[in-house]
ModelCIF file with pLDDT and N, C-alpha, C, O atoms, coordinates in Angstrom:
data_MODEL
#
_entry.id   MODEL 
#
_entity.id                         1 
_entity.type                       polymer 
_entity.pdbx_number_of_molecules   1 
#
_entity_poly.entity_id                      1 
_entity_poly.type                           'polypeptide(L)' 
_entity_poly.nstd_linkage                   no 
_entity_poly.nstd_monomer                   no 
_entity_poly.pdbx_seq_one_letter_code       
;(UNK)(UNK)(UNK)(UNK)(UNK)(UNK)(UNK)(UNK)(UNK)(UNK)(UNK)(UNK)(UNK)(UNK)(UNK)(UNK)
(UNK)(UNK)(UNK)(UNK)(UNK)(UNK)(UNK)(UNK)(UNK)(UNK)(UNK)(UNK)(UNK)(UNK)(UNK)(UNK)
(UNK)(UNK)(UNK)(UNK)(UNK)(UNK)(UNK)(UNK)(UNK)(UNK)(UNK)(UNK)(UNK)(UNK)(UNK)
;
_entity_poly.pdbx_seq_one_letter_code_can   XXXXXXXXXXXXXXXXXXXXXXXXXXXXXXXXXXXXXXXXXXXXXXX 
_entity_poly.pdbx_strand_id                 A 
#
loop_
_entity_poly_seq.entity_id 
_entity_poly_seq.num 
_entity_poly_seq.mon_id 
_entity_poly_seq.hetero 
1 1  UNK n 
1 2  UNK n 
1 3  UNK n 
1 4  UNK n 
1 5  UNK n 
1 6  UNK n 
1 7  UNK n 
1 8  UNK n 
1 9  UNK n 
1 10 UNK n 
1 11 UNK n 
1 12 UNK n 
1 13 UNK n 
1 14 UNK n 
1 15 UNK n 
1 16 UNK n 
1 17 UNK n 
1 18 UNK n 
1 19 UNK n 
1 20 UNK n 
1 21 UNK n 
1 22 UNK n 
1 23 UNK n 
1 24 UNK n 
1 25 UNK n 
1 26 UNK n 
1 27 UNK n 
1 28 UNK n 
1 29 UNK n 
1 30 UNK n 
1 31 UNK n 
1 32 UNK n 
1 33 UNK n 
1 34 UNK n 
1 35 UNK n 
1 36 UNK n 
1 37 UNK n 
1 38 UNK n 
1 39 UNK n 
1 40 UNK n 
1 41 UNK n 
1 42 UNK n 
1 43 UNK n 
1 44 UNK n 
1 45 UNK n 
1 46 UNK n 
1 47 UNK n 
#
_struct_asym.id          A 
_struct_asym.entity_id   1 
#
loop_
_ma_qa_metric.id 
_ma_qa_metric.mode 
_ma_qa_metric.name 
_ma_qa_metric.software_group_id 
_ma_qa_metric.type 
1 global pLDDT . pLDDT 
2 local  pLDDT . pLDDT 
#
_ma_qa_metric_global.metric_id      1 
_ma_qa_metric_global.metric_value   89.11 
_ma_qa_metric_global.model_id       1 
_ma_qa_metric_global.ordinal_id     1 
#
loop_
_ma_qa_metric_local.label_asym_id 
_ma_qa_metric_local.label_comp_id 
_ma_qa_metric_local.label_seq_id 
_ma_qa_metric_local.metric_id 
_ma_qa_metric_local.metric_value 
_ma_qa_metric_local.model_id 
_ma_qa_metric_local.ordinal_id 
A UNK 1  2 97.00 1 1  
A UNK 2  2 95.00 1 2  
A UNK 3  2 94.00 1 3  
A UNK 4  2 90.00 1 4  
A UNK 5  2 90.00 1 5  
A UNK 6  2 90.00 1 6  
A UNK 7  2 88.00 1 7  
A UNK 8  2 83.00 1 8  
A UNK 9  2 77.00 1 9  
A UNK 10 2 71.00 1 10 
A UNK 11 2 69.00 1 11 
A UNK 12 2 67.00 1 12 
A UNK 13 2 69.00 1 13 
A UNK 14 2 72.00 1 14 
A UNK 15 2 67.00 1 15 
A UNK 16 2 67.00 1 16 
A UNK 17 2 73.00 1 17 
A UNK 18 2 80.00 1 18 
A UNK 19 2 80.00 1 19 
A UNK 20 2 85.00 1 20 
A UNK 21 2 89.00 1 21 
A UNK 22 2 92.00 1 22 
A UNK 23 2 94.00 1 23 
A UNK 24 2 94.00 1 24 
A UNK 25 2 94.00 1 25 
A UNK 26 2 96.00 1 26 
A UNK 27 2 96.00 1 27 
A UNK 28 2 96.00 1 28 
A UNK 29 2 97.00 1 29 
A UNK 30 2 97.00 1 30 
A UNK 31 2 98.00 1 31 
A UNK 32 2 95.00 1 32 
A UNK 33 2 94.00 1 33 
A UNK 34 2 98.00 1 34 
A UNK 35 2 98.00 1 35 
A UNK 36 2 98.00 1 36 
A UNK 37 2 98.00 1 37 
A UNK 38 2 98.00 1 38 
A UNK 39 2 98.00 1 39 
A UNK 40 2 97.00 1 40 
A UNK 41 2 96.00 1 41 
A UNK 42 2 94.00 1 42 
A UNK 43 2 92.00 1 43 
A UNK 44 2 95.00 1 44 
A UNK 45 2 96.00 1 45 
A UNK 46 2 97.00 1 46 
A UNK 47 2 97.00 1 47 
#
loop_
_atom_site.group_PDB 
_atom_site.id 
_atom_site.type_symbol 
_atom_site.label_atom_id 
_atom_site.label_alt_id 
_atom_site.label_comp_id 
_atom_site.label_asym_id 
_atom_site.label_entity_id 
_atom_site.label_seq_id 
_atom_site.pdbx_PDB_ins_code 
_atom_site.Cartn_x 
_atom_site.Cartn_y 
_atom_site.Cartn_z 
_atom_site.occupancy 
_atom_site.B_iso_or_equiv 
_atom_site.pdbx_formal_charge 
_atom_site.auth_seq_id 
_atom_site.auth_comp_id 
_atom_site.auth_asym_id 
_atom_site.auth_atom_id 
_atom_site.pdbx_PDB_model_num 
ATOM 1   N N  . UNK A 1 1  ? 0.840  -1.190 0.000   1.00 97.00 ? 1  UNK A N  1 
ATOM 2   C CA . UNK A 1 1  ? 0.000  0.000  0.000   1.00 97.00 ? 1  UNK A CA 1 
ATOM 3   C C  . UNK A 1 1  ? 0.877  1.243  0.000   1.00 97.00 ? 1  UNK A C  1 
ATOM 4   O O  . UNK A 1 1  ? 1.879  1.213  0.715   1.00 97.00 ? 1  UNK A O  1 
ATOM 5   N N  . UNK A 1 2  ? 0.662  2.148  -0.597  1.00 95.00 ? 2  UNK A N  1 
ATOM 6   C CA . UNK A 1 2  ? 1.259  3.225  -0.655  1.00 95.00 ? 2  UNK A CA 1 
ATOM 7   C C  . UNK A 1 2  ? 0.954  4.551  -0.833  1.00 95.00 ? 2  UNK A C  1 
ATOM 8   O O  . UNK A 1 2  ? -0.274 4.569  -0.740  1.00 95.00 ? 2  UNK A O  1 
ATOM 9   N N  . UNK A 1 3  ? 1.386  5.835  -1.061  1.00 94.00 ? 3  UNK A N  1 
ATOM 10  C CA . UNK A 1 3  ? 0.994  6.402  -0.356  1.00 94.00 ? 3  UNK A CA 1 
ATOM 11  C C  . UNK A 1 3  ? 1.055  7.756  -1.664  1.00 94.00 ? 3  UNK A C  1 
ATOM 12  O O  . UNK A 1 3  ? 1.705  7.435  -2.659  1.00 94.00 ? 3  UNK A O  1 
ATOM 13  N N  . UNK A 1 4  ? 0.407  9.224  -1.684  1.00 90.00 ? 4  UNK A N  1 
ATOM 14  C CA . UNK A 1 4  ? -0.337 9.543  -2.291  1.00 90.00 ? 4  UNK A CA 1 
ATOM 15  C C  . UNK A 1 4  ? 1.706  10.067 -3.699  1.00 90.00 ? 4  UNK A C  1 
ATOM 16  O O  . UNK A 1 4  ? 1.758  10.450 -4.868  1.00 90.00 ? 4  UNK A O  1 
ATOM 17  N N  . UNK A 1 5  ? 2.715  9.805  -2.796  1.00 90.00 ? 5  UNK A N  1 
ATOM 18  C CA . UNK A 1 5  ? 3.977  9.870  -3.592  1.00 90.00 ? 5  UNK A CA 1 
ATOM 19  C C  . UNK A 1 5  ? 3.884  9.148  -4.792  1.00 90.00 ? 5  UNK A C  1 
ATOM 20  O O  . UNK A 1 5  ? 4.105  9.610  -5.911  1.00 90.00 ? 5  UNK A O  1 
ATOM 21  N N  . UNK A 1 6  ? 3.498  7.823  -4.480  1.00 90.00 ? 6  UNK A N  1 
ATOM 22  C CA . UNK A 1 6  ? 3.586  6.958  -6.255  1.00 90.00 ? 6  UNK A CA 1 
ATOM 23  C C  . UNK A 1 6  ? 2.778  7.313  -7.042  1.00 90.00 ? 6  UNK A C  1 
ATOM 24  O O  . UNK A 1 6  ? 2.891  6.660  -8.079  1.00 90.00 ? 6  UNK A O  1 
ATOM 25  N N  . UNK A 1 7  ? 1.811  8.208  -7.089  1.00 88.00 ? 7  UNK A N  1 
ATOM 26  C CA . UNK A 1 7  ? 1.058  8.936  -7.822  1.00 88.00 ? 7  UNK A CA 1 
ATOM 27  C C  . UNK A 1 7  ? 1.193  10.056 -8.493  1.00 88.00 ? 7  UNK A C  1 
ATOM 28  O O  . UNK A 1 7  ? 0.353  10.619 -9.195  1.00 88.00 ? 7  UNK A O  1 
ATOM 29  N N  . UNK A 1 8  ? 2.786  10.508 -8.145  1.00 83.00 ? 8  UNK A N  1 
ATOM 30  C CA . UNK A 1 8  ? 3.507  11.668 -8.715  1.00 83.00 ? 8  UNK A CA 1 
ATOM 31  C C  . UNK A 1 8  ? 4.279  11.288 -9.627  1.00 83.00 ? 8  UNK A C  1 
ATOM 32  O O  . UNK A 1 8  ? 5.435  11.001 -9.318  1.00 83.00 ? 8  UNK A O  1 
ATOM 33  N N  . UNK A 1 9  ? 3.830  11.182 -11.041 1.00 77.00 ? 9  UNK A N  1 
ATOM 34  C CA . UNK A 1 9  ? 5.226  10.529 -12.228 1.00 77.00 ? 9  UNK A CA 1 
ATOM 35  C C  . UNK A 1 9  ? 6.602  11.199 -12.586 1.00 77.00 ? 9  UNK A C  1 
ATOM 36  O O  . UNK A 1 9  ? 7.680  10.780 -13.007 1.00 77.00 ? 9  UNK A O  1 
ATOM 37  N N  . UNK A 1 10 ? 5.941  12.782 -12.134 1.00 71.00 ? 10 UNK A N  1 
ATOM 38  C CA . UNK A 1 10 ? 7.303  13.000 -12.363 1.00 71.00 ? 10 UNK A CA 1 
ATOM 39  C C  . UNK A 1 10 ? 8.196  12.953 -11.337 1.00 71.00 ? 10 UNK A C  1 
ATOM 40  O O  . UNK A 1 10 ? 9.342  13.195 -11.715 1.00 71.00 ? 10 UNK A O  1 
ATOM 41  N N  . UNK A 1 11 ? 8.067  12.698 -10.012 1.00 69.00 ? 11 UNK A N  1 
ATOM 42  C CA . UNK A 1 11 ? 8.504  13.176 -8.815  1.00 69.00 ? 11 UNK A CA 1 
ATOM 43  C C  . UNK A 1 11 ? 9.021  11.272 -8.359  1.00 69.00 ? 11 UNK A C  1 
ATOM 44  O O  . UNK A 1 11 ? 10.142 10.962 -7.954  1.00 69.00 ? 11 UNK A O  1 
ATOM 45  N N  . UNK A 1 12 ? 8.090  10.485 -8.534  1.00 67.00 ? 12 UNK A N  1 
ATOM 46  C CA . UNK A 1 12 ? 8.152  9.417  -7.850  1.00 67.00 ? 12 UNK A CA 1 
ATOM 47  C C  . UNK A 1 12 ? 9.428  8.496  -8.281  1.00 67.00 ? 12 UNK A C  1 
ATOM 48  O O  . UNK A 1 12 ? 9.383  7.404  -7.716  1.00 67.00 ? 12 UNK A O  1 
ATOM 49  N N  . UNK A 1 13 ? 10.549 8.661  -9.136  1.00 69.00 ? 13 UNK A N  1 
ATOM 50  C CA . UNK A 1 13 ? 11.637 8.059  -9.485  1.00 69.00 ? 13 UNK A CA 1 
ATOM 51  C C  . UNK A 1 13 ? 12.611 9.022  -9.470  1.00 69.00 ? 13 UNK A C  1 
ATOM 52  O O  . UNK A 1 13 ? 13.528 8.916  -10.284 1.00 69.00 ? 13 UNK A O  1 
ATOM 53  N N  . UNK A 1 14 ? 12.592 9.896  -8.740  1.00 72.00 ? 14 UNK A N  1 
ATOM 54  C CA . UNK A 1 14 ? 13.665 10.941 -8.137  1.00 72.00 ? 14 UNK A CA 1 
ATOM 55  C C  . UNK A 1 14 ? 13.857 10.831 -7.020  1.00 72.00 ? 14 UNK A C  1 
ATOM 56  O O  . UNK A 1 14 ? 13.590 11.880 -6.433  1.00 72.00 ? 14 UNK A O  1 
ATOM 57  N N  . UNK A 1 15 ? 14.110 10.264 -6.554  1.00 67.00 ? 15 UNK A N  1 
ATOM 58  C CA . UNK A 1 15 ? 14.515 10.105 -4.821  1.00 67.00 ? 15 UNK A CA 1 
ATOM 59  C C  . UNK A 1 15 ? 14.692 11.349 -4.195  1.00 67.00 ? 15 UNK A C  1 
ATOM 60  O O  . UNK A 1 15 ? 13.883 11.853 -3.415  1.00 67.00 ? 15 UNK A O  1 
ATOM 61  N N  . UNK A 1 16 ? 15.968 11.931 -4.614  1.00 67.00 ? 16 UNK A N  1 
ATOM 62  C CA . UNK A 1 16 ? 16.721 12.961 -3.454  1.00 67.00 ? 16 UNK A CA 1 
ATOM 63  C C  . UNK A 1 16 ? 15.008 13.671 -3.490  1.00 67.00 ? 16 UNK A C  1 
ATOM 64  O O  . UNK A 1 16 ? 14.213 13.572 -2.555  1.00 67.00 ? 16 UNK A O  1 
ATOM 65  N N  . UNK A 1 17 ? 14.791 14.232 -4.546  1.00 73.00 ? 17 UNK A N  1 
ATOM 66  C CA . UNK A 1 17 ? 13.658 15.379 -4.704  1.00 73.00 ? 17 UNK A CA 1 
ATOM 67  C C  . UNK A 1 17 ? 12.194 14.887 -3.574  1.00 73.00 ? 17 UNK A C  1 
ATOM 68  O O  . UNK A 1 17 ? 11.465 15.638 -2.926  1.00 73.00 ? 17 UNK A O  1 
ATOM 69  N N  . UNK A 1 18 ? 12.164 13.525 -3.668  1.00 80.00 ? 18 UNK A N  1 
ATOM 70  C CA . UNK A 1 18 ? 11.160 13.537 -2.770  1.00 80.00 ? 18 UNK A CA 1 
ATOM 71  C C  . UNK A 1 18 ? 11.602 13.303 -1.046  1.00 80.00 ? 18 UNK A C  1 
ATOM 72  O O  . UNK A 1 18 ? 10.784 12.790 -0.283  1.00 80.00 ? 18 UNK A O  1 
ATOM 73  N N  . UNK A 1 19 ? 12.662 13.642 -0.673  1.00 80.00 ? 19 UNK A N  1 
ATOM 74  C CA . UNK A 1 19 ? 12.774 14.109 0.387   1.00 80.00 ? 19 UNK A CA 1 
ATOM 75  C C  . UNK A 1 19 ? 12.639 14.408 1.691   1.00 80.00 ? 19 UNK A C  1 
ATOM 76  O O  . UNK A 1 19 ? 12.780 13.860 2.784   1.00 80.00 ? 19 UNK A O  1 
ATOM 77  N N  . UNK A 1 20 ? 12.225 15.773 1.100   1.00 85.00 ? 20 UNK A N  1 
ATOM 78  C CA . UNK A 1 20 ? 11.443 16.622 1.925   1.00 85.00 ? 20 UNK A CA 1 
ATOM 79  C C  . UNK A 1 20 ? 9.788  16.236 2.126   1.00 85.00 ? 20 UNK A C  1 
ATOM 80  O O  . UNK A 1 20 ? 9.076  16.619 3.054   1.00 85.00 ? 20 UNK A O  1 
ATOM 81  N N  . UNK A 1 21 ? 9.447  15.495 1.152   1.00 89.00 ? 21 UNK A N  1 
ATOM 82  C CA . UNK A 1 21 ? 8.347  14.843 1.266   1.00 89.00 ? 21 UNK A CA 1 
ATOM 83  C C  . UNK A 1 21 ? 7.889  13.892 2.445   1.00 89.00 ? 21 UNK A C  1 
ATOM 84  O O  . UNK A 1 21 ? 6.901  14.116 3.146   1.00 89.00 ? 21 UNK A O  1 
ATOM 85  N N  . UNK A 1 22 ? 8.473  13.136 2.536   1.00 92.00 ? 22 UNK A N  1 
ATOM 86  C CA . UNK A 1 22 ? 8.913  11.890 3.294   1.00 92.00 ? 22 UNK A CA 1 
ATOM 87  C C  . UNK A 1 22 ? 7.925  11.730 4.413   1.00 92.00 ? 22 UNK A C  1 
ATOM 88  O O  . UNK A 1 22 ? 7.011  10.947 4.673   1.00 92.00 ? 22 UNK A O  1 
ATOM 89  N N  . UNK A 1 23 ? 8.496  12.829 4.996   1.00 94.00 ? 23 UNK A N  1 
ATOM 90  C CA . UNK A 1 23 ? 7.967  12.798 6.640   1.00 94.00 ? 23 UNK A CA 1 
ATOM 91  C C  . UNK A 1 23 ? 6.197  13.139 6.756   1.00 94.00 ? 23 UNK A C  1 
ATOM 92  O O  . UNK A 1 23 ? 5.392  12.766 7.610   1.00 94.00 ? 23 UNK A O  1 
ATOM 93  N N  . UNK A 1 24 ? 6.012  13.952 5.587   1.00 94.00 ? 24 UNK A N  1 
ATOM 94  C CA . UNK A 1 24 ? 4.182  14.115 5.513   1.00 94.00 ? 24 UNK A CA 1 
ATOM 95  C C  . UNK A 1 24 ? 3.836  12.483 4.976   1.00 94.00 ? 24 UNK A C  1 
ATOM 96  O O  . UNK A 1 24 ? 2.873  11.825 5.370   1.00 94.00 ? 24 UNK A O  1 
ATOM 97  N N  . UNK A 1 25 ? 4.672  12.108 4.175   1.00 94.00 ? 25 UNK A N  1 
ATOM 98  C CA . UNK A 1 25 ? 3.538  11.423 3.538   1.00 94.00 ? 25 UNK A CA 1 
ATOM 99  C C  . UNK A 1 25 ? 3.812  9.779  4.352   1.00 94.00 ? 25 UNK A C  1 
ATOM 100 O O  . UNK A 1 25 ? 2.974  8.911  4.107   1.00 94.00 ? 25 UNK A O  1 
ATOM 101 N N  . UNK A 1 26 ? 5.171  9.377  5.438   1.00 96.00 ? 26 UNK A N  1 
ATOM 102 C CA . UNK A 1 26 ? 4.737  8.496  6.070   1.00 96.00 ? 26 UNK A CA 1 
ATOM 103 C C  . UNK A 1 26 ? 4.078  8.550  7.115   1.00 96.00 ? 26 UNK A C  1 
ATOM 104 O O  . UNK A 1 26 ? 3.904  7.610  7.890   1.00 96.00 ? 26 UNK A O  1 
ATOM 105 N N  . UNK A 1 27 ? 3.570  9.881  7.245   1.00 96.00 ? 27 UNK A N  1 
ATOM 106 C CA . UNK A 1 27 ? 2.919  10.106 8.566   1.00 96.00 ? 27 UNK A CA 1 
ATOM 107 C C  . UNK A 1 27 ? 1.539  9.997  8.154   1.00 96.00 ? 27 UNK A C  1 
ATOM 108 O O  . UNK A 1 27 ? 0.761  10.044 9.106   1.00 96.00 ? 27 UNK A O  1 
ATOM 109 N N  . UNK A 1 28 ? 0.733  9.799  6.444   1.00 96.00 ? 28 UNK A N  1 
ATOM 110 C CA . UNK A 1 28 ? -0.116 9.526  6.151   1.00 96.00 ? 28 UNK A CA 1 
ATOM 111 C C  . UNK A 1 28 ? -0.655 7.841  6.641   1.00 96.00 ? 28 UNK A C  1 
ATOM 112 O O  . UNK A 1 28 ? -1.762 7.475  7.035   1.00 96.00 ? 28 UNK A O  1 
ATOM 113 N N  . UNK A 1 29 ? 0.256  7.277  6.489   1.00 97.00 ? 29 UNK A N  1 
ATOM 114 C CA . UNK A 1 29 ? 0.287  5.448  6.331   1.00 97.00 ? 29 UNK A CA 1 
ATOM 115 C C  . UNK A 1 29 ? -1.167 5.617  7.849   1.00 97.00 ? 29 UNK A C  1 
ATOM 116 O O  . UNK A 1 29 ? -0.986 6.083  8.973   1.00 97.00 ? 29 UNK A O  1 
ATOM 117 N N  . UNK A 1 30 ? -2.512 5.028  7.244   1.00 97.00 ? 30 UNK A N  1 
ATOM 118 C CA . UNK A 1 30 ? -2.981 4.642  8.219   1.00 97.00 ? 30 UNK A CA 1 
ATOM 119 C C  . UNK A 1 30 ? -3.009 3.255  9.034   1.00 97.00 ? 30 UNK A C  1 
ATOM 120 O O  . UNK A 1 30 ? -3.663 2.291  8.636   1.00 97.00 ? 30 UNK A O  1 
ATOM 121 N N  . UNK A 1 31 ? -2.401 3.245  9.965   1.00 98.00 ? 31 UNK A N  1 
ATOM 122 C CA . UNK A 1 31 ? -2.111 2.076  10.466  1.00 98.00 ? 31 UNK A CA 1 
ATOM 123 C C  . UNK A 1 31 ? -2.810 1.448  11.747  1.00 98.00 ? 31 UNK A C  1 
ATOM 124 O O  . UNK A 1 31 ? -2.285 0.607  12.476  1.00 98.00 ? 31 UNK A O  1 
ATOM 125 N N  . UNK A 1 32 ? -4.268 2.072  11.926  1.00 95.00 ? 32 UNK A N  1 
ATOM 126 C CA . UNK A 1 32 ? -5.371 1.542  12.865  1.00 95.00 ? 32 UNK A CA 1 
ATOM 127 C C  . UNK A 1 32 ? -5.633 0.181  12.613  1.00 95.00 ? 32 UNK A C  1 
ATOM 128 O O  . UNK A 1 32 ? -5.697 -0.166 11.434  1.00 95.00 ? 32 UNK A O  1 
ATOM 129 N N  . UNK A 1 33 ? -5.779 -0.563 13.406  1.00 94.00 ? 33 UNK A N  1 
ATOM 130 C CA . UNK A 1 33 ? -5.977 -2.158 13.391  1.00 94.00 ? 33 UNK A CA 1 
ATOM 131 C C  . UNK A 1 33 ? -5.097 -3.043 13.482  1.00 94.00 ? 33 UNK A C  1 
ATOM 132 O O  . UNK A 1 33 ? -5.368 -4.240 13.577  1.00 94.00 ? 33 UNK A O  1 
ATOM 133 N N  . UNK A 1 34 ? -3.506 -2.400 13.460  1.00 98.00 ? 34 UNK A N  1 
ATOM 134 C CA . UNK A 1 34 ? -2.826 -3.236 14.006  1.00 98.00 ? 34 UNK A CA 1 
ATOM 135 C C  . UNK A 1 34 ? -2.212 -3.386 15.332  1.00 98.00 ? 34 UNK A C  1 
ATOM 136 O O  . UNK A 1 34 ? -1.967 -2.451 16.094  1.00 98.00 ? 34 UNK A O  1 
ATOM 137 N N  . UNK A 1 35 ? -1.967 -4.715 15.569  1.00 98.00 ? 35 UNK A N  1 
ATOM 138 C CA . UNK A 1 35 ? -1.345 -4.267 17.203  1.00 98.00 ? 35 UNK A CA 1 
ATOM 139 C C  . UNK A 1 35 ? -0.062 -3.907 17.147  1.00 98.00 ? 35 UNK A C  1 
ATOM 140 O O  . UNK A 1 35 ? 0.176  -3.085 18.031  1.00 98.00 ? 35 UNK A O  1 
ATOM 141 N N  . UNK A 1 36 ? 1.301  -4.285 16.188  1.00 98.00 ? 36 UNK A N  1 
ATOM 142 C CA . UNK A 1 36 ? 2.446  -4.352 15.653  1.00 98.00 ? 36 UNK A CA 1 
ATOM 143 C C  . UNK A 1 36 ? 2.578  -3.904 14.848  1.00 98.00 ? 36 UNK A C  1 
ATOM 144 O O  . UNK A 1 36 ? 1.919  -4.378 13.922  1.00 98.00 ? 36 UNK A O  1 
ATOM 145 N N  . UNK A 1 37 ? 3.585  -2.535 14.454  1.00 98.00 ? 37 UNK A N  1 
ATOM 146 C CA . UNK A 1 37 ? 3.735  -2.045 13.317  1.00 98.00 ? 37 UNK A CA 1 
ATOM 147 C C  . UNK A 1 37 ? 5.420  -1.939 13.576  1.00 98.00 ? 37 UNK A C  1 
ATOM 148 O O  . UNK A 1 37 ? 6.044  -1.403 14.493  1.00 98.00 ? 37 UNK A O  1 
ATOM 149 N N  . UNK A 1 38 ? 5.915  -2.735 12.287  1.00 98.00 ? 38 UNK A N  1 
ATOM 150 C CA . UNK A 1 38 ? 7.444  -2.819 12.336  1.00 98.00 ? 38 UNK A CA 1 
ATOM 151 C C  . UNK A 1 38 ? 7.738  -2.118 11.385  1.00 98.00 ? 38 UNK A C  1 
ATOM 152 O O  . UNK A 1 38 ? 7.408  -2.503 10.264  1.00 98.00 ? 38 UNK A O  1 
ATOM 153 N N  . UNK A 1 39 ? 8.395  -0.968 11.539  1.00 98.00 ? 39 UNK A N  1 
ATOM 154 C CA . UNK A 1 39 ? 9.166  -0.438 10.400  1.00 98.00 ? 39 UNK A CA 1 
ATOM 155 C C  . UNK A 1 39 ? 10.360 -0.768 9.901   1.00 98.00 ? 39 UNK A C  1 
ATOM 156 O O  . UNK A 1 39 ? 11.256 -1.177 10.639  1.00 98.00 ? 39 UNK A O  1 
ATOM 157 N N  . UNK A 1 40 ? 10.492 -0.649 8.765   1.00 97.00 ? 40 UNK A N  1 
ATOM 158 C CA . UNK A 1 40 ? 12.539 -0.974 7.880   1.00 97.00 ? 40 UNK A CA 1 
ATOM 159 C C  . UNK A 1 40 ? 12.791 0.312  7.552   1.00 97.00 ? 40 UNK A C  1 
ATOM 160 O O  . UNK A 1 40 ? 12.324 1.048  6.682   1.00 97.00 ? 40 UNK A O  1 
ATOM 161 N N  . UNK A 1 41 ? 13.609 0.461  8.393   1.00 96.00 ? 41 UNK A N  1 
ATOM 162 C CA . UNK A 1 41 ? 14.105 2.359  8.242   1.00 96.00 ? 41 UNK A CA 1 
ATOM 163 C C  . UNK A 1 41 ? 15.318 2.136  7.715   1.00 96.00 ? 41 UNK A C  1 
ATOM 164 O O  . UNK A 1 41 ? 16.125 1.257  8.018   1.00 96.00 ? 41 UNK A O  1 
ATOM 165 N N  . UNK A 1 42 ? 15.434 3.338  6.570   1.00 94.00 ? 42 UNK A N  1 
ATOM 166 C CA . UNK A 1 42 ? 16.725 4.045  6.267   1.00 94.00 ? 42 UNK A CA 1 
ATOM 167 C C  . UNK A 1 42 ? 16.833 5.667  5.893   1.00 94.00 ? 42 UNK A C  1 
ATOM 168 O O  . UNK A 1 42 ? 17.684 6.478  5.528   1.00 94.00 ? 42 UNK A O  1 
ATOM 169 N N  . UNK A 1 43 ? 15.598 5.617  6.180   1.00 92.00 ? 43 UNK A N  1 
ATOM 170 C CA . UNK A 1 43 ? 15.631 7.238  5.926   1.00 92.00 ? 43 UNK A CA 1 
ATOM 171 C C  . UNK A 1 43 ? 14.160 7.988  6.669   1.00 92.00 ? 43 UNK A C  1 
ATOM 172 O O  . UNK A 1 43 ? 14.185 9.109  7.175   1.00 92.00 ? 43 UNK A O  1 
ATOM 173 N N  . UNK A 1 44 ? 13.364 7.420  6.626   1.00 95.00 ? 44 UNK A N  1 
ATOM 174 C CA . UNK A 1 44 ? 12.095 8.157  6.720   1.00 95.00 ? 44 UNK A CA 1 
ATOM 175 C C  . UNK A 1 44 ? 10.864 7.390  7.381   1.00 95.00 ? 44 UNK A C  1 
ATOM 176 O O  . UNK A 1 44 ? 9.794  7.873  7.753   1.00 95.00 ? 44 UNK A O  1 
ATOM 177 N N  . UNK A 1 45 ? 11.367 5.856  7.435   1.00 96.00 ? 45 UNK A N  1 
ATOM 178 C CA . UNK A 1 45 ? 9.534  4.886  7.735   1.00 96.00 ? 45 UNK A CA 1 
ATOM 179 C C  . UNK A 1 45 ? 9.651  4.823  8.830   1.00 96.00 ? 45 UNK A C  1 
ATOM 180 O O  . UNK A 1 45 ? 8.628  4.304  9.275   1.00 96.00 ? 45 UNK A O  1 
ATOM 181 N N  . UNK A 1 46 ? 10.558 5.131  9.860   1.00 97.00 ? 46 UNK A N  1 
ATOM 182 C CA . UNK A 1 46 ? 10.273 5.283  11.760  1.00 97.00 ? 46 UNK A CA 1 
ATOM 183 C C  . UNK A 1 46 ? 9.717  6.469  11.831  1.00 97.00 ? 46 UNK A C  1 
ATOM 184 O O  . UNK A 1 46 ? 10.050 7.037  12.871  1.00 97.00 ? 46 UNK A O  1 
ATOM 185 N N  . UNK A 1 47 ? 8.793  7.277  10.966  1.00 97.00 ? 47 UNK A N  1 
ATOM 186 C CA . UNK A 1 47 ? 8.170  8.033  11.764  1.00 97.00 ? 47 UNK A CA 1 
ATOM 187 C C  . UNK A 1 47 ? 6.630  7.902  11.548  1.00 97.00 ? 47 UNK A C  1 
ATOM 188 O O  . UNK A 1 47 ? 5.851  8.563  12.235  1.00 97.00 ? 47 UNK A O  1 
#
């Protein structure tokens, strides 16, 4: 599932550029219903 970034064509295979993005849009991830949510961080999914 993902999030409203892969929906940006020009933006979504530029890394550095999406960025600054990061932090809004993993803070979108709705994650109600689970009891465990494990993140794989290297930049941005621990938040």
């Amino acid at each position: 599932r993902t999030t409203v970034l892969d929906r940006l064509p020009v933006l979504r295979r530029r890394h550095r550029l999406l960025l600054p993005l990061m932090p809004y849009a993993v803070e979108q991830h709705d994650l109600r219903g689970f009891d465990v949510v494990i993140s794989s961080h290297h930049a941005a999914a621990h938040g």
